[in-house]
N, C-alpha and C. Protein backbone atom coordinates (compact mmCIF):
# COMPACT_ATOMS: atom_id res chain seq x y z
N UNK A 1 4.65 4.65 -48.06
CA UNK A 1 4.72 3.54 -47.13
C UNK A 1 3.56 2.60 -47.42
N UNK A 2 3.40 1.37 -47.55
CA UNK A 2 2.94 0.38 -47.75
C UNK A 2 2.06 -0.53 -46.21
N UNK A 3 0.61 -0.21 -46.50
CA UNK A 3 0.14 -0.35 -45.52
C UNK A 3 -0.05 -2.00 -45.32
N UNK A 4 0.56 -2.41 -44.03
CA UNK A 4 0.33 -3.82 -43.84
C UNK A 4 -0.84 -4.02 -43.16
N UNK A 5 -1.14 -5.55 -43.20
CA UNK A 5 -2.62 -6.13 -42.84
C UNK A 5 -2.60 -6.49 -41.17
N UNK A 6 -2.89 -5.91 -40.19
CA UNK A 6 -3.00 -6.00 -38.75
C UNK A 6 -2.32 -7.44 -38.55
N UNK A 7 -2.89 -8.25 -39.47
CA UNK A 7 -3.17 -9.68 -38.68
C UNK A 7 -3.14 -10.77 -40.79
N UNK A 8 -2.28 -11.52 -40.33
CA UNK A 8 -2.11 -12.04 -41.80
C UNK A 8 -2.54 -13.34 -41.95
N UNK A 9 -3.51 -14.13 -42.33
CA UNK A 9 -4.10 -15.30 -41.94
C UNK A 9 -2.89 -16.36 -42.56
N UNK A 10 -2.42 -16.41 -43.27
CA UNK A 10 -1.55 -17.22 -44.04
C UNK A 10 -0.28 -17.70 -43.42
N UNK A 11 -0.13 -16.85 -42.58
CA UNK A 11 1.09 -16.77 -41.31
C UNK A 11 0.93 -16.11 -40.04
N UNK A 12 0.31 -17.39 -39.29
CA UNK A 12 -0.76 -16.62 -37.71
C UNK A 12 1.17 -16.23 -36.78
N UNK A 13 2.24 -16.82 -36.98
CA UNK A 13 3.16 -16.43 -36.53
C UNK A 13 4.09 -14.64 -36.76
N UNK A 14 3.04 -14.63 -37.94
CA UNK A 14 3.96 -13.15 -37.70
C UNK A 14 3.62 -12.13 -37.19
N UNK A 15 4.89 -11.63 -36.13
CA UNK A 15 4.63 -10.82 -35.28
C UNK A 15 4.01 -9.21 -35.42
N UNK A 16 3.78 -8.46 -34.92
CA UNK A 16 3.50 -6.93 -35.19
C UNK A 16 4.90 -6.57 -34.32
N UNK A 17 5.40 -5.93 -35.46
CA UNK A 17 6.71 -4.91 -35.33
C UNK A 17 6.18 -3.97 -34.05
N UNK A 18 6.93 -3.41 -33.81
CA UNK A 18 7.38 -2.20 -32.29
C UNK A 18 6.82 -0.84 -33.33
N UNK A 19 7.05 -0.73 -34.36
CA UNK A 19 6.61 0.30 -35.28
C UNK A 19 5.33 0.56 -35.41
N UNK A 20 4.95 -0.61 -36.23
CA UNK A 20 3.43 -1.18 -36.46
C UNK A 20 2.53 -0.87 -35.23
N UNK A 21 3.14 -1.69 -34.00
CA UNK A 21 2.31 -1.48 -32.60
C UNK A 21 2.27 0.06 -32.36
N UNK A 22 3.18 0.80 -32.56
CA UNK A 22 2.96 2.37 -32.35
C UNK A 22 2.18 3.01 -33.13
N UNK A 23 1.91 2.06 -34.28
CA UNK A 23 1.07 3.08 -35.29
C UNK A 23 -0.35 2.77 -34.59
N UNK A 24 -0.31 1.61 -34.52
CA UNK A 24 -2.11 1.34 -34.34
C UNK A 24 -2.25 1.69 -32.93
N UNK A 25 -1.31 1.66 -31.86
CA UNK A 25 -1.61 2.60 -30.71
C UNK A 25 -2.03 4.36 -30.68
N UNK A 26 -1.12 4.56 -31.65
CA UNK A 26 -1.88 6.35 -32.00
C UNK A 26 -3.05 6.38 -32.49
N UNK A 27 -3.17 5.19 -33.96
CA UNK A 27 -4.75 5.33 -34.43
C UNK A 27 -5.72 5.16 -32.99
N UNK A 28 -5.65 3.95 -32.68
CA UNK A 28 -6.67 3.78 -31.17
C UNK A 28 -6.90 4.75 -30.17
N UNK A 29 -5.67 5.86 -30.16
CA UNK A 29 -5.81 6.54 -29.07
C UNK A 29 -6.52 7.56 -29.81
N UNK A 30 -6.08 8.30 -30.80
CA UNK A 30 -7.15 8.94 -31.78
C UNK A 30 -8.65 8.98 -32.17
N UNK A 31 -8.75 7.74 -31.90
CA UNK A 31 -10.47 7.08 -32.57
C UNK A 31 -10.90 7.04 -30.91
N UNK A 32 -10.85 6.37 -29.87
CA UNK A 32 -11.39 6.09 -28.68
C UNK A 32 -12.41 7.11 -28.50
N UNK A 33 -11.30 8.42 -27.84
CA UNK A 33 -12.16 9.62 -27.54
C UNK A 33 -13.20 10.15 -28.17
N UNK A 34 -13.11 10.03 -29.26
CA UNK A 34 -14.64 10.15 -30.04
C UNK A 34 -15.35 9.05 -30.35
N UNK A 35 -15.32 7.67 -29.94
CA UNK A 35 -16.21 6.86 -29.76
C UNK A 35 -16.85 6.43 -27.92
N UNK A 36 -16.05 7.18 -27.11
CA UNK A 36 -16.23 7.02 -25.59
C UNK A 36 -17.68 7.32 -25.53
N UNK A 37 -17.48 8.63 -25.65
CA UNK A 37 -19.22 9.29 -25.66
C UNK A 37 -20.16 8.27 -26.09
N UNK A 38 -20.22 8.09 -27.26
CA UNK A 38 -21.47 7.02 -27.41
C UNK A 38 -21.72 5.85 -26.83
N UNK A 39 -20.72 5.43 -26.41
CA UNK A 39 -20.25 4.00 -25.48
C UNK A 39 -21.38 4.00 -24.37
N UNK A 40 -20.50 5.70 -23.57
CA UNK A 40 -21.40 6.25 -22.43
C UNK A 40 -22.40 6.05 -22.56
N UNK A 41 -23.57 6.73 -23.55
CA UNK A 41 -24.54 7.72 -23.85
C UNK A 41 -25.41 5.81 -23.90
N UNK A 42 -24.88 4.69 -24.27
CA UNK A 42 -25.75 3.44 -24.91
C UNK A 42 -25.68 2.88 -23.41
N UNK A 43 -24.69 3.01 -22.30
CA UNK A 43 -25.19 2.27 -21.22
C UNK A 43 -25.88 2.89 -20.41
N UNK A 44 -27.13 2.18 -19.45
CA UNK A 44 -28.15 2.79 -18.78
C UNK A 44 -27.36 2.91 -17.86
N UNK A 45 -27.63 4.31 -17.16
CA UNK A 45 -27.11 4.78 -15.91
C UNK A 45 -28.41 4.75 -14.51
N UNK A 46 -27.89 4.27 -13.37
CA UNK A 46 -29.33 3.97 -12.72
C UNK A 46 -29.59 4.97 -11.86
N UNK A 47 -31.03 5.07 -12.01
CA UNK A 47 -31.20 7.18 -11.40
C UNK A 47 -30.41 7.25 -9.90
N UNK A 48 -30.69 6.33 -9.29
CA UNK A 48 -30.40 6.99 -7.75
C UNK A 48 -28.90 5.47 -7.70
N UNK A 49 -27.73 5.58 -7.10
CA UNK A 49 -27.18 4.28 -6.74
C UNK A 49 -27.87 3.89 -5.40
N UNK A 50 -27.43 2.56 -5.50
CA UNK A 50 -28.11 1.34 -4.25
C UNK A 50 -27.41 1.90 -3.14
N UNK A 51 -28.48 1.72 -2.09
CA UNK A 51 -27.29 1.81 -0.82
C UNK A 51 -27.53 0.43 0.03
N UNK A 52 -26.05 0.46 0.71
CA UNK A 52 -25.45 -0.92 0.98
C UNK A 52 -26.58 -1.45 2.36
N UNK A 53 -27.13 -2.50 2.56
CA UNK A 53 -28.13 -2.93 3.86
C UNK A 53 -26.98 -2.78 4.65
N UNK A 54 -26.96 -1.78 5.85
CA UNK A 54 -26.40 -1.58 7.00
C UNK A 54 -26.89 -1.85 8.17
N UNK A 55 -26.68 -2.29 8.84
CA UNK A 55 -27.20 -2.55 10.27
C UNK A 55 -27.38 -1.49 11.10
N UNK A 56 -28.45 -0.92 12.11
CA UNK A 56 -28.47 0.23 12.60
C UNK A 56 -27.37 0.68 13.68
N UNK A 57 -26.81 -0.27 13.52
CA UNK A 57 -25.07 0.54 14.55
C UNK A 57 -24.27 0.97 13.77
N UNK A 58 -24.34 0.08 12.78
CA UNK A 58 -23.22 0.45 11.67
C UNK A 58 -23.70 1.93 10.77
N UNK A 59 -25.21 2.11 10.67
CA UNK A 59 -25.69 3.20 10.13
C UNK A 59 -25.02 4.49 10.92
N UNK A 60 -25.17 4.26 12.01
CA UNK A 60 -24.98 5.57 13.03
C UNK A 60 -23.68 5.69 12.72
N UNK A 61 -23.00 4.45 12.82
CA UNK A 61 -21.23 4.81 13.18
C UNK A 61 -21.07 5.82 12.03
N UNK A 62 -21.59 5.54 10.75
CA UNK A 62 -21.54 5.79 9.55
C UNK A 62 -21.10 6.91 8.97
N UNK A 63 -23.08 7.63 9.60
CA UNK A 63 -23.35 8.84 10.16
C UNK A 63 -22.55 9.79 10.73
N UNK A 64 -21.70 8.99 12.08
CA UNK A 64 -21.18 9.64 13.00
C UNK A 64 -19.90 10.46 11.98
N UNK A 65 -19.11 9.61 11.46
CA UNK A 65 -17.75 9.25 10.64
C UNK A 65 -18.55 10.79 9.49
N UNK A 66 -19.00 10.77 8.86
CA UNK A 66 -19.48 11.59 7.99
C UNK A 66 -19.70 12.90 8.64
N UNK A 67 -20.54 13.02 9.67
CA UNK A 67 -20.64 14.53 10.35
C UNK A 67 -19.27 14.92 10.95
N UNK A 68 -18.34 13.75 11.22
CA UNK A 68 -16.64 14.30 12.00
C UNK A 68 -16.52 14.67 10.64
N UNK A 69 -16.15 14.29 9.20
CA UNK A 69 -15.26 14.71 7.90
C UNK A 69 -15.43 16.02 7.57
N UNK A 70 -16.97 16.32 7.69
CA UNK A 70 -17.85 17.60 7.22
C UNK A 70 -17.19 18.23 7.62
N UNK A 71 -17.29 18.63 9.45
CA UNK A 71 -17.55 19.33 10.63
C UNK A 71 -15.71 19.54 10.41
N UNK A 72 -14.89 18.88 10.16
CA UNK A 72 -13.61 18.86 9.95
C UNK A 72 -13.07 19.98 8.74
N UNK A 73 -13.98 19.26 7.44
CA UNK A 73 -13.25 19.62 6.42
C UNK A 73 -14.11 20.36 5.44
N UNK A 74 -15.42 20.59 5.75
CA UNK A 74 -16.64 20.64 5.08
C UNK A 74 -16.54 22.02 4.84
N UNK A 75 -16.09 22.83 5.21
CA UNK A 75 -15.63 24.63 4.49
C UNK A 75 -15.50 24.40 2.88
N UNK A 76 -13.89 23.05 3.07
CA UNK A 76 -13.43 23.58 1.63
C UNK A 76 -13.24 22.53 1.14
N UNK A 77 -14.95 21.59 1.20
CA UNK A 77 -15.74 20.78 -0.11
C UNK A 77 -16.83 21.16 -0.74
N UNK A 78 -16.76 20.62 -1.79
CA UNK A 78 -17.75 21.39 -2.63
C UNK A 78 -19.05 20.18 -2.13
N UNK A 79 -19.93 19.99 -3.36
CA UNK A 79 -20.79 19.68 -2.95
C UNK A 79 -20.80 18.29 -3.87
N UNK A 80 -19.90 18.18 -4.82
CA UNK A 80 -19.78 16.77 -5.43
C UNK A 80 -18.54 16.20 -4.55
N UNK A 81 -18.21 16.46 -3.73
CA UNK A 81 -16.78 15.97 -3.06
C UNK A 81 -17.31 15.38 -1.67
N UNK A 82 -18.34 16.29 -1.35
CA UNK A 82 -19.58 16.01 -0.21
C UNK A 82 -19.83 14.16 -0.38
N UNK A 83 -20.40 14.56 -1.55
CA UNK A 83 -21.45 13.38 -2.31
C UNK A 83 -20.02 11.48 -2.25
N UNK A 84 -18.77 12.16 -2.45
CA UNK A 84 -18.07 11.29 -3.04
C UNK A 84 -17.76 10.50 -1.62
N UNK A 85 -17.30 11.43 -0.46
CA UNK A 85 -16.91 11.28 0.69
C UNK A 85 -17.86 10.15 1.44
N UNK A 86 -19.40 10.53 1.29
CA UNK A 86 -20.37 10.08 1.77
C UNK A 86 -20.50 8.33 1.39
N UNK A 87 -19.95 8.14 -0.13
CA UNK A 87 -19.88 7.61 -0.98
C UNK A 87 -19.11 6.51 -0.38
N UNK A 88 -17.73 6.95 -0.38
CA UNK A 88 -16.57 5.91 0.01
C UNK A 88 -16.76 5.32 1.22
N UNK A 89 -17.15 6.46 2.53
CA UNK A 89 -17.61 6.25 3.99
C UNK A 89 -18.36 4.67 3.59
N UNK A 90 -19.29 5.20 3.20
CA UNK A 90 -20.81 4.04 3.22
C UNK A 90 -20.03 2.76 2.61
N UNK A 91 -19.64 2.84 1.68
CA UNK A 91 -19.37 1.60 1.11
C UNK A 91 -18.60 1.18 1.75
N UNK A 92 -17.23 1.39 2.50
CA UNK A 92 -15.94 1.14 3.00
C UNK A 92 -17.00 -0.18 4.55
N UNK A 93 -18.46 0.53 4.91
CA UNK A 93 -18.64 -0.24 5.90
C UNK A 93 -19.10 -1.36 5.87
N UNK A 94 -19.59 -1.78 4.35
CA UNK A 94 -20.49 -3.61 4.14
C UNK A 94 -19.24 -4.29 4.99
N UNK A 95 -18.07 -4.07 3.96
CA UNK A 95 -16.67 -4.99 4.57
C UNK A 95 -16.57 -4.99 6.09
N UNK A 96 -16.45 -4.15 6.69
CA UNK A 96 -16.17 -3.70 8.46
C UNK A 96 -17.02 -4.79 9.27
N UNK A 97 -18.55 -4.34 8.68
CA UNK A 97 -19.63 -5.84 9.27
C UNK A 97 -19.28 -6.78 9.28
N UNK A 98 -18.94 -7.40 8.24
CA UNK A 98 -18.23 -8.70 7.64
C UNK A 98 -17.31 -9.29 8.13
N UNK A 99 -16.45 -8.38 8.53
CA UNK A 99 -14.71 -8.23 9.63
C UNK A 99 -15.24 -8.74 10.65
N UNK A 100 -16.21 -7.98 10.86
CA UNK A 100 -17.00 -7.97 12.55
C UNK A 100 -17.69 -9.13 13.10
N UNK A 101 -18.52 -9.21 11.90
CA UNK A 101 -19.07 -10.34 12.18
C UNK A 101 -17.84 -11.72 12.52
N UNK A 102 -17.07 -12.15 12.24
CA UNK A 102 -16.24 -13.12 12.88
C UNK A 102 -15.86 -13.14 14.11
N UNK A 103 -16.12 -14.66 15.13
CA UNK A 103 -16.04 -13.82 15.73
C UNK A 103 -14.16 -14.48 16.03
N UNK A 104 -13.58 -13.36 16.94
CA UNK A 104 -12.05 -13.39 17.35
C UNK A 104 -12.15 -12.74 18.74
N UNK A 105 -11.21 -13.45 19.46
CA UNK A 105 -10.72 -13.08 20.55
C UNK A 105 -9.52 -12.49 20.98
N UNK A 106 -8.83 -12.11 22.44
CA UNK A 106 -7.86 -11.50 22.13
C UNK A 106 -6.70 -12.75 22.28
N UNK A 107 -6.99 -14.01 22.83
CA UNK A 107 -6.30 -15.61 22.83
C UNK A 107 -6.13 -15.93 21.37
N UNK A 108 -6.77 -15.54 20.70
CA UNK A 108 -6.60 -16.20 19.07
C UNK A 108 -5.21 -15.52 18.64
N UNK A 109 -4.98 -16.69 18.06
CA UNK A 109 -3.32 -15.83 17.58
C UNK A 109 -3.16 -15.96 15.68
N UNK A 110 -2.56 -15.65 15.18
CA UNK A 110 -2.49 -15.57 13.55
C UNK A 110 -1.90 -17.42 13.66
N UNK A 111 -1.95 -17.84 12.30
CA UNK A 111 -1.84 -19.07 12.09
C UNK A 111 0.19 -19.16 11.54
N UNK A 112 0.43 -18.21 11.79
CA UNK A 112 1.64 -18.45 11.53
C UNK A 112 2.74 -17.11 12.52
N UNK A 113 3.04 -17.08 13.67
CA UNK A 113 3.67 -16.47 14.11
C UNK A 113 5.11 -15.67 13.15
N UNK A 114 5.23 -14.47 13.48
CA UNK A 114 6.13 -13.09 12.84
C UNK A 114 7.16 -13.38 13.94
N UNK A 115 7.93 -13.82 12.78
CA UNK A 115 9.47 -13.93 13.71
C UNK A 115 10.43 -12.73 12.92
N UNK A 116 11.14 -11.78 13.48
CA UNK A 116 12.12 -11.31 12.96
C UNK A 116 13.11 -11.55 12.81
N UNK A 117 13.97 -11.88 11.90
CA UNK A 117 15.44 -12.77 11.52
C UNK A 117 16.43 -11.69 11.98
N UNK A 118 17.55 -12.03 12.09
CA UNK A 118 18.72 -11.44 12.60
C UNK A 118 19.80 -11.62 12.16
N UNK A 119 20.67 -10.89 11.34
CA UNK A 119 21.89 -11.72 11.14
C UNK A 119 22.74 -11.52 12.05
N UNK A 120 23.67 -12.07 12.29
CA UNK A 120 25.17 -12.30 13.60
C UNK A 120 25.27 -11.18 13.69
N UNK A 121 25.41 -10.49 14.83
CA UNK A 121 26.45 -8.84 14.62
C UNK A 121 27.74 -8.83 13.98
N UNK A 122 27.87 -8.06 13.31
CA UNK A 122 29.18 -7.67 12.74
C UNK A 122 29.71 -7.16 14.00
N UNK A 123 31.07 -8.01 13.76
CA UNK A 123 32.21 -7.07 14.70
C UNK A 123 32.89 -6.37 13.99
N UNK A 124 33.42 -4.86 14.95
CA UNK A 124 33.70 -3.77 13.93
C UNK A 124 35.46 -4.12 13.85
N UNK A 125 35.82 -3.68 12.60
CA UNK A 125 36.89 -3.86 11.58
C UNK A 125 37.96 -3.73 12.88
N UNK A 126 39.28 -4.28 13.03
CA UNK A 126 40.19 -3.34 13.88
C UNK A 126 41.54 -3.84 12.99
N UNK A 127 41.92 -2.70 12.10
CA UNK A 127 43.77 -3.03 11.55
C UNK A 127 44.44 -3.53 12.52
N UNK A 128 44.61 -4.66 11.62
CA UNK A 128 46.41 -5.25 12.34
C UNK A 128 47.47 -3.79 12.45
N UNK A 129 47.91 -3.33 13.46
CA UNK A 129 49.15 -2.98 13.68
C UNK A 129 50.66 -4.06 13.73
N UNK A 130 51.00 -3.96 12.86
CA UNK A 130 52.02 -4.22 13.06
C UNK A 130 53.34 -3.47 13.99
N UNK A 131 53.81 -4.59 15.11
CA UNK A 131 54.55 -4.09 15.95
C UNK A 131 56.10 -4.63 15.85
N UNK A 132 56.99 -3.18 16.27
CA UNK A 132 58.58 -4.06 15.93
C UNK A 132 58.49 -4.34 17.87
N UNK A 133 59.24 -5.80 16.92
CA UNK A 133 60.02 -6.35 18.87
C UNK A 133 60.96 -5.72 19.18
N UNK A 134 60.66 -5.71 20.75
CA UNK A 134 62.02 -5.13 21.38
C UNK A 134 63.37 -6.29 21.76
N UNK A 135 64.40 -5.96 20.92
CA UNK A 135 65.50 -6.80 21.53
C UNK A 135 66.48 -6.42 22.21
């Protein structure tokens, strides 16, 4: 088999075959995994992650939300599942502030009212009977 050139400068129109694309999709998937690692290993990882400026209500609620998950489910998590939970909790609350902070009432209404459409009722089917006259 006759190896073609990815990319052919002489003719930027010609396409890569469905074949071709499968080949260089196996090479890529082949080569990746042993270039991932080093990828990893060259970006700095930062010792501790940031935690989000919370406001001290929002800390507690936080708190609170985290000791219910534990106290719930905390038997049968490990201790990186601990870490992940804690993780999503915290972050999930910058947004919530943000929500919060606007302010809304219970008079405010959406800018476009939810109408539900309806089509006509169907009336149900009834066969013609045909009837003989009496003479």
């Amino acid at each position: 088999m006759s190896e073609k050139p990815i990319f052919d400068s002489r003719d930027p129109i010609s396409g890569v075959t469905r074949r071709r694309f499968a080949q260089l999709a196996a090479a890529a998937a082949a080569v990746l995994p042993s270039a991932l690692p080093a990828t990893l290993a060259a970006q700095e990882v930062p010792a501790q992650p940031q935690q989000s400026q919370l406001s001290a209500a929002a800390q507690a609620e936080v708190d609170a939300r985290i000791a219910w998950t534990f106290g719930k489910y905390g038997a049968r998590l490990d201790d990186a599942q601990k870490a992940d939970i804690r993780r999503l909790i915290t972050g999930s609350y910058a947004g919530f502030e943000q929500m919060r902070a606007y302010p809304l009432d219970n008079s405010v209404e959406p800018s476009t009212v939810f109408r539900v459409w309806r089509a006509a009722p169907r009336r149900a089917f009834v066969p013609k009977v045909e009837r003989k006259e009496k003479s």
